[in-house]
C-alpha atoms as a PDB file:
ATOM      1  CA  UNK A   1     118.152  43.695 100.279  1.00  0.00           C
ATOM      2  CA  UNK A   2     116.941  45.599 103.110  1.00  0.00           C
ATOM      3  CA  UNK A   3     117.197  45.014 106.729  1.00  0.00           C
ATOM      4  CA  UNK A   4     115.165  44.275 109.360  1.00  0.00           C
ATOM      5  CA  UNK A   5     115.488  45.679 112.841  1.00  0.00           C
ATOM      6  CA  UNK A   6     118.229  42.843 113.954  1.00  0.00           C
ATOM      7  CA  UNK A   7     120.176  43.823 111.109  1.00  0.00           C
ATOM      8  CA  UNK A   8     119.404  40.662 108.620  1.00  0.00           C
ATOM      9  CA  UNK A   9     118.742  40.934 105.638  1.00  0.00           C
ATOM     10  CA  UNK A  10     115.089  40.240 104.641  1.00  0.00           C
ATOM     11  CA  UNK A  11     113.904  38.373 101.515  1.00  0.00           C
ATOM     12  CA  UNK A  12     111.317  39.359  98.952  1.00  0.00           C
ATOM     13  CA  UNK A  13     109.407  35.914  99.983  1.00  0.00           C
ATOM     14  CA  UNK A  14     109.944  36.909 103.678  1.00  0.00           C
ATOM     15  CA  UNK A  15     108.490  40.268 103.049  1.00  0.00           C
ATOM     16  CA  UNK A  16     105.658  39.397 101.449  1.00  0.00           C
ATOM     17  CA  UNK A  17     104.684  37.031 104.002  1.00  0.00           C
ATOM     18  CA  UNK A  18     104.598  39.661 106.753  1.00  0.00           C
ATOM     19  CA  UNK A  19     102.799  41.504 104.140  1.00  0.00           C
ATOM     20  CA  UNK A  20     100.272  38.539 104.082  1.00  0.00           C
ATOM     21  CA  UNK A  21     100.143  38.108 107.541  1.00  0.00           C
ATOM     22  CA  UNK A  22      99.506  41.793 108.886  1.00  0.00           C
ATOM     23  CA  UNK A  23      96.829  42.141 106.253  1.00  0.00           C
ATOM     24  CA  UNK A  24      95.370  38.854 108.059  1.00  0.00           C
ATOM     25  CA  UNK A  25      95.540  40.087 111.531  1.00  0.00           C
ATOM     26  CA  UNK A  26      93.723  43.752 110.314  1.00  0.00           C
ATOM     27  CA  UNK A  27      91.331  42.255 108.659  1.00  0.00           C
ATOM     28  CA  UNK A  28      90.042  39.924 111.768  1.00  0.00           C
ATOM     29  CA  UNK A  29      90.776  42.921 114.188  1.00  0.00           C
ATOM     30  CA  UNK A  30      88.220  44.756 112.082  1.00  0.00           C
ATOM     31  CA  UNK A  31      85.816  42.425 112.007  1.00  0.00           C
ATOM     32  CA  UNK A  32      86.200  42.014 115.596  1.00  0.00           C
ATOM     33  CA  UNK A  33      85.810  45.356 116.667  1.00  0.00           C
ATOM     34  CA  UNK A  34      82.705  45.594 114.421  1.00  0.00           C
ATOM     35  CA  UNK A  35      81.322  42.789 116.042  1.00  0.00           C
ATOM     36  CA  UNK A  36      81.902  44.080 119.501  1.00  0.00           C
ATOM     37  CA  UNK A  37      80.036  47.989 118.044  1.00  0.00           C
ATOM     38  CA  UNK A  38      77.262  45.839 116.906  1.00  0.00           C
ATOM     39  CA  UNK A  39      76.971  44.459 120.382  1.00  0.00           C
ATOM     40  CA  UNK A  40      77.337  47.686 122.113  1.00  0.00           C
ATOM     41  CA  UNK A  41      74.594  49.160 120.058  1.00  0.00           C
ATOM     42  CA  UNK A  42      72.726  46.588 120.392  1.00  0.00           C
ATOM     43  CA  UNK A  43      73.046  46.886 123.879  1.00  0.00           C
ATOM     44  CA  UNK A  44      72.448  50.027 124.881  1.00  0.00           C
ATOM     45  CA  UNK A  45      69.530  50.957 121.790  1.00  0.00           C
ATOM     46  CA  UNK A  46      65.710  51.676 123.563  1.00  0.00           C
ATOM     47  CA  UNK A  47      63.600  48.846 122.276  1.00  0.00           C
ATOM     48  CA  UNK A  48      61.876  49.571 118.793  1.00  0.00           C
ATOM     49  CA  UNK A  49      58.405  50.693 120.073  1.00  0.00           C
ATOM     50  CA  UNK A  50      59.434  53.246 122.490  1.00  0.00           C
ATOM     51  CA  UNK A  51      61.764  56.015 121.888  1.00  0.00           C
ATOM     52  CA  UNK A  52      63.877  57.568 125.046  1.00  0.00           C
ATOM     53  CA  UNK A  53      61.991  60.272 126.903  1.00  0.00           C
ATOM     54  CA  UNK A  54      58.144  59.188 126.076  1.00  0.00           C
ATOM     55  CA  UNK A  55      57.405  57.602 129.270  1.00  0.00           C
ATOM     56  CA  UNK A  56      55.442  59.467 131.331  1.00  0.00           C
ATOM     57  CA  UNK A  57      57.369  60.709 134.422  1.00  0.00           C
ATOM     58  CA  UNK A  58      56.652  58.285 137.129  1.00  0.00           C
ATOM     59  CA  UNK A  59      55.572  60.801 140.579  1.00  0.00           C
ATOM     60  CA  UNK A  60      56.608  58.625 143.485  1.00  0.00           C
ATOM     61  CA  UNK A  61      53.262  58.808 146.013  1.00  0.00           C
ATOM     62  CA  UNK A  62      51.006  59.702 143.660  1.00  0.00           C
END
């Protein structure tokens, strides 16, 4: 049996369940950082019908 980092020894059952559980916790990080890309992107994208830079340059006075 292997050890963990108190110096117990750690089960196959109790292995596997960390196992479990860390694939868990990636997967929903993932899917939350995705989300929050999406969002970004989402936020900061020029509507669909005009592209950055083709409005005319407004001259202030004129």
């Amino acid at each position: 049996m292997n050890e963990d980092g108190s110096g117990r020894p750690v089960s196959q059952a109790a292995r596997a369940n960390r196992q479990d559980r860390l694939k868990l916790a990636l997967r929903e990080n993932l899917k939350r950082r995705k989300l929050q890309a999406r969002e970004r992107a989402d936020f900061t994208s020029p509507p669909s019908d005009e592209e950055p830079g083709d409005r005319a340059e407004e001259v202030p006075g004129k």
